[in-house]
Protein backbone atom coordinates (compact mmCIF):
# COMPACT_ATOMS: atom_id res chain seq x y z
CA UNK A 1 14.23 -24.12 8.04
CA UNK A 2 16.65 -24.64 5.63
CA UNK A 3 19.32 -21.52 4.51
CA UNK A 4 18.18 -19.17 1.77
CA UNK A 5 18.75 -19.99 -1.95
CA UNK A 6 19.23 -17.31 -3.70
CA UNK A 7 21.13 -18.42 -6.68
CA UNK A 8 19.60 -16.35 -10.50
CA UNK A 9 19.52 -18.08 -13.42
CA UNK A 10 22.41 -17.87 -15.99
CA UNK A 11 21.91 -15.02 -17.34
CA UNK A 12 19.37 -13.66 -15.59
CA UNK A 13 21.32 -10.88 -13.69
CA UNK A 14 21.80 -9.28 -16.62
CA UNK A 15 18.26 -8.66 -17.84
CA UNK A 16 17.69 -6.67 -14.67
CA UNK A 17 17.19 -3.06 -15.36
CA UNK A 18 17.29 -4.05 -18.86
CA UNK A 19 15.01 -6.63 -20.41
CA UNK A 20 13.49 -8.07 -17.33
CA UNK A 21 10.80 -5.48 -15.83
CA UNK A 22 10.39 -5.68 -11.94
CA UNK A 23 9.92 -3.10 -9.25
CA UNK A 24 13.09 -2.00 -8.27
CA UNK A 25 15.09 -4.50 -10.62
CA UNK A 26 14.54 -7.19 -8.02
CA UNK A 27 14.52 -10.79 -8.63
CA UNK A 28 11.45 -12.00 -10.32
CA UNK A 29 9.97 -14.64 -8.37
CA UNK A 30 6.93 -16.59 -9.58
CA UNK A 31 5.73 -19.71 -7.59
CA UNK A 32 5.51 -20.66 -3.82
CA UNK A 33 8.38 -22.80 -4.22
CA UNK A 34 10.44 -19.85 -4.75
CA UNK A 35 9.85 -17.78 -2.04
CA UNK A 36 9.93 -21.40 0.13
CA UNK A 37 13.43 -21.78 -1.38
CA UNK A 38 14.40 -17.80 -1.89
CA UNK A 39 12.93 -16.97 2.11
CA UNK A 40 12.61 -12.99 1.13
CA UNK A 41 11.77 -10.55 3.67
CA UNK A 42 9.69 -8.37 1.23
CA UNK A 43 7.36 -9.55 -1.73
CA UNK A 44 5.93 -6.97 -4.47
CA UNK A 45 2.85 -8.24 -5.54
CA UNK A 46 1.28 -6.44 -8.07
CA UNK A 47 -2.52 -5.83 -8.10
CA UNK A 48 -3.74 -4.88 -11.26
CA UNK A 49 -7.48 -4.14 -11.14
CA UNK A 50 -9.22 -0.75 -11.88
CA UNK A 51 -13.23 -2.23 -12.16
CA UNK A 52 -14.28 -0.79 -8.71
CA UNK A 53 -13.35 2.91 -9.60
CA UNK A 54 -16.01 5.72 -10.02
CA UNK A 55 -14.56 8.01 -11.84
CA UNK A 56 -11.41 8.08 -14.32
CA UNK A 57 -10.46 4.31 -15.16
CA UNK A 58 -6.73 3.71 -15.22
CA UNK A 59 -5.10 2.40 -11.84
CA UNK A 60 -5.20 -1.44 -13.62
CA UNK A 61 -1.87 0.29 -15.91
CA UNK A 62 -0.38 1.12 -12.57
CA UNK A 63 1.94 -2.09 -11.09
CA UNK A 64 3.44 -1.67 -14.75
CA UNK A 65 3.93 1.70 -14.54
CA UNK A 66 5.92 1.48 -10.84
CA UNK A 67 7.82 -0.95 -12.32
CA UNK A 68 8.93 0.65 -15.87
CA UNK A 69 8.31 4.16 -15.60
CA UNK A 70 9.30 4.93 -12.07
CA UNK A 71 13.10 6.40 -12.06
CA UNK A 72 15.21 4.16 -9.56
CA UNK A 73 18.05 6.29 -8.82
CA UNK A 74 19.53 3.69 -6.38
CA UNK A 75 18.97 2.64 -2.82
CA UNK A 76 20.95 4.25 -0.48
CA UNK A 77 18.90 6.31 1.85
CA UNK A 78 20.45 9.63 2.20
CA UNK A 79 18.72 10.14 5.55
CA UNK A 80 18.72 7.05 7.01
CA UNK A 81 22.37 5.94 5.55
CA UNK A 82 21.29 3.02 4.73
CA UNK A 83 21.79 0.75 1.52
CA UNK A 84 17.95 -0.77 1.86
CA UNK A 85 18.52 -4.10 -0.42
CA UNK A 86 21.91 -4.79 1.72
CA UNK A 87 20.05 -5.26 4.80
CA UNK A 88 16.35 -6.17 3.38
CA UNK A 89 16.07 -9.02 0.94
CA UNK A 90 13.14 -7.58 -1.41
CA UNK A 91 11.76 -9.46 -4.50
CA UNK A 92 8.99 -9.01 -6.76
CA UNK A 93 6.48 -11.78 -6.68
CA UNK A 94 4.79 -10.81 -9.91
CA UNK A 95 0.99 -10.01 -10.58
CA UNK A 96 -2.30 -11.56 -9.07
CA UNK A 97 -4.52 -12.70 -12.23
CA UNK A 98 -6.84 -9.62 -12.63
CA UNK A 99 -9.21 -10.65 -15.97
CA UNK A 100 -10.11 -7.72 -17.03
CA UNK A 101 -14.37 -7.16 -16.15
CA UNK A 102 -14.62 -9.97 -13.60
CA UNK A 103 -14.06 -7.73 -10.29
CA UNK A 104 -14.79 -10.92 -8.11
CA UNK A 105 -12.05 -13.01 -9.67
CA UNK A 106 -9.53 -10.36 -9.89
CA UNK A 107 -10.28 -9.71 -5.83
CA UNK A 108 -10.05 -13.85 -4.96
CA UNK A 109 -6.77 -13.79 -6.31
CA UNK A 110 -5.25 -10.71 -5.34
CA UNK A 111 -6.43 -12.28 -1.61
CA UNK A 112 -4.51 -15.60 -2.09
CA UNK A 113 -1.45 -14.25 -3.92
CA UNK A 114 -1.00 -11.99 -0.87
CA UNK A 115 -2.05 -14.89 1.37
CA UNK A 116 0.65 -16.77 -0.07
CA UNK A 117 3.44 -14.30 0.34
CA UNK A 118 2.03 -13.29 4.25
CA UNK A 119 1.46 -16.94 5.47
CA UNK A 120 4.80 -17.37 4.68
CA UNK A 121 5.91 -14.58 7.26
CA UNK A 122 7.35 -12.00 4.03
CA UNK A 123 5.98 -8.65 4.40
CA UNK A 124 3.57 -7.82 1.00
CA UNK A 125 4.04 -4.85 -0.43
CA UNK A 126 0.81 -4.63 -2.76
CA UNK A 127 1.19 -2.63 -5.57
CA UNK A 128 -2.66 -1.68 -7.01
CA UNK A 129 -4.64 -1.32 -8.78
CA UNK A 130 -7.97 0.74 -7.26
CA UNK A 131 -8.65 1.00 -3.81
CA UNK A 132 -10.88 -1.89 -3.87
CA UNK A 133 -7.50 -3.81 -3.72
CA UNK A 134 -7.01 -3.18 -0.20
CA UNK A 135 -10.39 -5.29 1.17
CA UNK A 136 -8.79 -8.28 0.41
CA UNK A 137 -5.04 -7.57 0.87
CA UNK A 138 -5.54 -6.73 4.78
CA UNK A 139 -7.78 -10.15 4.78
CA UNK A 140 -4.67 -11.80 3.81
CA UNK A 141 -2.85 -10.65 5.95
CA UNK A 142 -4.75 -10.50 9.23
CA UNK A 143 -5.47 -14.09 8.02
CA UNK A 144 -1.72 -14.72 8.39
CA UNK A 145 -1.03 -12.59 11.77
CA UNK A 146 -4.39 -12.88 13.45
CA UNK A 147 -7.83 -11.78 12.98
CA UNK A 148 -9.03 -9.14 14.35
CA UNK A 149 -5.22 -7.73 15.71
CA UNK A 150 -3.76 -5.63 13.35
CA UNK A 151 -4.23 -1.91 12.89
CA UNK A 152 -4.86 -0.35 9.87
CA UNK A 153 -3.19 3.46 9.31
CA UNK A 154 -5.02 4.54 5.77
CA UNK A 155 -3.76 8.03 3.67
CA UNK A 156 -6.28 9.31 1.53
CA UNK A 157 -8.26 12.48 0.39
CA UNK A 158 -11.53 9.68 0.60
CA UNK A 159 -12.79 7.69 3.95
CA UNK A 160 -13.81 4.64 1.61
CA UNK A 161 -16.13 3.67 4.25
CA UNK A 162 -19.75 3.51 2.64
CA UNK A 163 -21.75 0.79 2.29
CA UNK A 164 -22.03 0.70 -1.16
CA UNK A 165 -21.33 2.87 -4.83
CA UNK A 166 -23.95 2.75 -7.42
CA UNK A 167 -25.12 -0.46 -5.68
CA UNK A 168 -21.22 -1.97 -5.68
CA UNK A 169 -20.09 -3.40 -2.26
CA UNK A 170 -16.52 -3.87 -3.77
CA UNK A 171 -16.43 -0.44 -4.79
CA UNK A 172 -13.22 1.40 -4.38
CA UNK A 173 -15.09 3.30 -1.96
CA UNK A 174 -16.35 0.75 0.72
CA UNK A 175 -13.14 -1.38 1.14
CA UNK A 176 -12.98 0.03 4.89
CA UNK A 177 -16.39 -0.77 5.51
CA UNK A 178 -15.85 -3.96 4.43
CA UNK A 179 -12.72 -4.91 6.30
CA UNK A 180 -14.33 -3.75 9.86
CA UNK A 181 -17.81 -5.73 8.94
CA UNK A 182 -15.75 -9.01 8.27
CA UNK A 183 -13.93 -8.10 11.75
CA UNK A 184 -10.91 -8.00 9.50
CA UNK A 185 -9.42 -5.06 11.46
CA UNK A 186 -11.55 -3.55 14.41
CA UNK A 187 -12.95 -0.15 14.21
CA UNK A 188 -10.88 1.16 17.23
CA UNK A 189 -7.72 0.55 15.25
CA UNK A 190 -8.75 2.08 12.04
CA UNK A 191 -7.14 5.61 11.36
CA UNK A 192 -6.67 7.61 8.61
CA UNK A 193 -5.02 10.74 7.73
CA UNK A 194 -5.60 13.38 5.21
CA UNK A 195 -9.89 12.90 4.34
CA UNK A 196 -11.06 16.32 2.72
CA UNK A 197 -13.63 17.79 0.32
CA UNK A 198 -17.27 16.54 -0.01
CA UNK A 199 -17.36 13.41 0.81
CA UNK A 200 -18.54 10.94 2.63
CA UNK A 201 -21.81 12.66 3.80
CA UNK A 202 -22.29 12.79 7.42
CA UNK A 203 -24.06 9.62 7.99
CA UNK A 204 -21.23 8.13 7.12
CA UNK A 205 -19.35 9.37 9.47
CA UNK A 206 -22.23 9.02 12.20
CA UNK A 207 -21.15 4.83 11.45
CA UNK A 208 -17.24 5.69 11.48
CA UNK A 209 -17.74 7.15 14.91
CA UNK A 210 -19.62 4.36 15.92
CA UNK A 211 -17.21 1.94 15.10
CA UNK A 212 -14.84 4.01 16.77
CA UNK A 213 -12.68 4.61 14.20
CA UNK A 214 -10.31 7.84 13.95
CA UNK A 215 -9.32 10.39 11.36
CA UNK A 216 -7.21 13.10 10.85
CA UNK A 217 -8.81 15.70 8.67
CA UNK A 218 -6.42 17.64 5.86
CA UNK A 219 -7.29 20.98 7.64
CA UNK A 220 -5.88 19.32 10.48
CA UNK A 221 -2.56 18.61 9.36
CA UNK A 222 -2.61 21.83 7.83
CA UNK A 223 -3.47 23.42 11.15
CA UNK A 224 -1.28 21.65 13.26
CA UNK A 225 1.77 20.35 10.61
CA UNK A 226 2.37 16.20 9.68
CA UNK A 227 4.58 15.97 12.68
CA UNK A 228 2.43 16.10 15.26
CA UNK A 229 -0.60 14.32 13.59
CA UNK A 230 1.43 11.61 12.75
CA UNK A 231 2.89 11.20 16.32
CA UNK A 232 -0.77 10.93 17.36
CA UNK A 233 -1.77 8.65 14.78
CA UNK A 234 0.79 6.48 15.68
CA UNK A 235 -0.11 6.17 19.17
CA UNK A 236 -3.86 5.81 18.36
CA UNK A 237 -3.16 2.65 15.40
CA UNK A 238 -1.17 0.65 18.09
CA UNK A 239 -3.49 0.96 21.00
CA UNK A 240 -4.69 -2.67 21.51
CA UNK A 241 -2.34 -4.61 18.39
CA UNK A 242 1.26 -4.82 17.62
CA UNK A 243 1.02 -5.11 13.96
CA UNK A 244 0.33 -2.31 11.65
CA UNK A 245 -1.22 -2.58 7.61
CA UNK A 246 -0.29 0.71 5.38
CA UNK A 247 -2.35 1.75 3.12
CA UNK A 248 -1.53 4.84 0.56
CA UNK A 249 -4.16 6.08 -2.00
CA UNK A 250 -2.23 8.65 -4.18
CA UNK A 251 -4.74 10.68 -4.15
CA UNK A 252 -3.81 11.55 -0.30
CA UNK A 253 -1.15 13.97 -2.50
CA UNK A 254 -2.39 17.57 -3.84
CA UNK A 255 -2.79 17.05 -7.42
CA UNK A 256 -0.54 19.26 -8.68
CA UNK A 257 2.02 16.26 -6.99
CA UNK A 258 -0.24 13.79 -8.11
CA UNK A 259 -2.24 14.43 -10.97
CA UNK A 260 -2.18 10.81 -12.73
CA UNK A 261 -5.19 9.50 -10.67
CA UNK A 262 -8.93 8.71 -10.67
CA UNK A 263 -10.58 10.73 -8.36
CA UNK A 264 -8.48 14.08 -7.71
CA UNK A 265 -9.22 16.22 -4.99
CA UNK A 266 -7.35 19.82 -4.48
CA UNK A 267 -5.50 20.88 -1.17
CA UNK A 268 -3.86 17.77 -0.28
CA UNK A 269 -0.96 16.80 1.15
CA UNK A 270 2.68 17.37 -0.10
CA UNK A 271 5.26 14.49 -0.99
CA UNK A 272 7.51 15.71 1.29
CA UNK A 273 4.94 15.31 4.58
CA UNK A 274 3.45 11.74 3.15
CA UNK A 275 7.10 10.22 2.33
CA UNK A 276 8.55 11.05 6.15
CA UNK A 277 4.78 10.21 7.65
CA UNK A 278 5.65 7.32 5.85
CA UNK A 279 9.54 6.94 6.81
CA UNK A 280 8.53 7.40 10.59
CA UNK A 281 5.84 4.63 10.38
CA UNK A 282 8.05 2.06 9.00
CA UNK A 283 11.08 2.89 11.57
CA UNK A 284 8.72 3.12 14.58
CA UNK A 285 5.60 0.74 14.43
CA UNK A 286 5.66 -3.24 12.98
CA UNK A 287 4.58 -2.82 9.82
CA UNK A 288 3.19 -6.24 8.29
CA UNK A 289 1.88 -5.12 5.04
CA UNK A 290 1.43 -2.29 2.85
CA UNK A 291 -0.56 -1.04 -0.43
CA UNK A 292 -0.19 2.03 -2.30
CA UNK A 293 -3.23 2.53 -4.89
CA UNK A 294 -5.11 4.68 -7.40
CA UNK A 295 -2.04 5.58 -9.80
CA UNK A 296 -3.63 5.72 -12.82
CA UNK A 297 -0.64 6.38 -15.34
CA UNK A 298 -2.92 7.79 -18.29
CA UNK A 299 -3.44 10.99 -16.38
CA UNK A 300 0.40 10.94 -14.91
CA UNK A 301 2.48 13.89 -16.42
CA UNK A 302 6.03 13.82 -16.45
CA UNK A 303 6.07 10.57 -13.99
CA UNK A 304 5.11 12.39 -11.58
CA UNK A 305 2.91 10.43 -9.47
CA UNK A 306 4.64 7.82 -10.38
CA UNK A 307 7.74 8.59 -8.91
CA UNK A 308 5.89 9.59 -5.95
CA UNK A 309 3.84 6.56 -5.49
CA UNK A 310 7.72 4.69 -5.99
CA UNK A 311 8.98 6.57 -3.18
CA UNK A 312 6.37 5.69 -0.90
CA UNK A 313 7.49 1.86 -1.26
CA UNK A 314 10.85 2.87 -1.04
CA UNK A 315 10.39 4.78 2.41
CA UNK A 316 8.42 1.69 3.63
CA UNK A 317 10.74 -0.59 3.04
CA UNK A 318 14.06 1.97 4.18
CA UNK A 319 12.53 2.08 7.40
CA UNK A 320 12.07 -1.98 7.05
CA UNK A 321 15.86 -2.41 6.72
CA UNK A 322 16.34 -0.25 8.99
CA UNK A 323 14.52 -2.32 11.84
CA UNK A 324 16.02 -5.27 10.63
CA UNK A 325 19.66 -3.76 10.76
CA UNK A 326 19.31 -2.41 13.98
CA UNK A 327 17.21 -5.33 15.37
């Protein structure tokens, strides 16, 4: 393979942070001819569709928001001590076409704009959009890395696992079912951390149990403290794959941290547990993919999910450079 070009356009430099919106004021990139000729190790891809949801509308305003609203302080990782875009090469690969009412469409091309980055051996960081989002972002990328062999590690308040919503098999609550009915990502490596409140109903999970899958329960983490639920969740994702998907619904977040999303649910988890659960993930598994969802920026105050759903990337992709500094 030929070396990296990474040359900007006159003038382009200086419309990052200024004119030019992308996450993290990275390099814009547009085409598979740039990433063939740019070779990133990271592509945002945004994934602006909110047609699945069930309750508050929103989430489609949220790739947008991440990348204007969110307050990028800088990059060095106090913790870590690491200066992420020094050692990571990150760029923002735009938005999937979404057309607003056409939930099919929008979900074809979120799959091959993610295909396109993950074929390519870049890591996509998926940017959303509702939860539906996720069904065919993992696609892509076990398409890329295998079928069947990666592991899926999912934070939410909500399993997403029925069959269908209101008759909707793309809701944004069946994407799990979906992904281990397609053999996408195998029941055994399925966990998730943080489900509480009313829902699913239990013969729902009577079919999660049978496919095998695991979850760690918000009164558990509670009980025992994210520490030692995420060093078991760790262990439990990786058993029988050596490639991990992340997925983040907001809504995984109490609501007082999170209250600019679609489908709230009270006692959840704290930024402060999600963004190391998140930081130890990235340093300690091979992460091949990632999605955070449901920020729905109408019913943000203050940025404040926002900024939290921001941080999530940025812990993702710390840990990232990390591993690649190191490895």
């Amino acid at each position: 393979m030929d070396e990296p070009d990474r040359t900007l356009p006159d003038g382009y430099e200086d419309q990052l942070g200024h004119g030019a919106l992308t996450f993290a004021d990275r390099p814009l990139l547009t085409g598979t001819a740039d990433l063939d000729r740019w070779q990133p190790d990271v592509a945002i891809v945004g994934a602006p569709l909110d047609i699945n949801t069930t309750n508050k509308p929103g989430a489609r305003f949220g790739p947008r928001a991440l990348r204007a609203e969110a307050d990028h302080p800088g990059a060095y990782h106090l913790d870590l001590r690491i200066e992420v875009f020094d050692h990571l090469e990150v760029v923002d690969y735009g938005d999937a076409m979404c057309p607003h009412g056409q939930s099919e469409v929008g979900l074809a091309n979120i799959r091959q704009r993610v295909l396109e980055v993950a074929s390519r051996g870049i890591v996509p960081v998926v940017i959303g959009g509702d939860h539906s989002i996720t069904w065919p972002s993992v696609e892509a990328v076990a398409e890329a890395h295998g079928w069947g062999s990666i592991g899926v590690v999912h934070f939410d308040a909500h399993a997403d696992t029925a069959d269908r919503i209101d008759g909707n098999a793309a809701s944004h609550g069946t994407p799990m079912r979906r992904l281990i009915e397609s053999g996408a990502v195998l029941g055994r490596n399925f966990v998730q951390v943080g489900l509480r409140g009313y829902w699913p109903p239990a013969h729902v999970f009577d079919w999660m149990q049978e496919q095998g899958m695991r979850w760690h329960l918000m009164q558990e983490v509670w009980e025992r403290g994210a520490p030692a639920v995420m060093a078991d969740a760790v262990a439990e994702a990786m058993e029988g794959c050596d490639a991990l998907y992340l997925s983040v619904d907001i809504d995984v977040l109490d609501p007082g941290f999170a209250p600019g999303t679609g489908t709230p649910e009270p006692g959840g988890m704290a930024p402060a547990d999600l963004l190391r659960a998140v930081r130890k993930l990235a340093l300690e598994t091979n992460l091949v993919g990632m999605d955070i969802v449901e920020v729905s920026p109408p019913y943000d105050h203050a940025q404040q999910t926002v900024n939290n759903a921001h941080r999530v990337v940025m812990e993702f992709l710390a840990g990232l450079a990390v591993r690649r500094r190191d490895g």
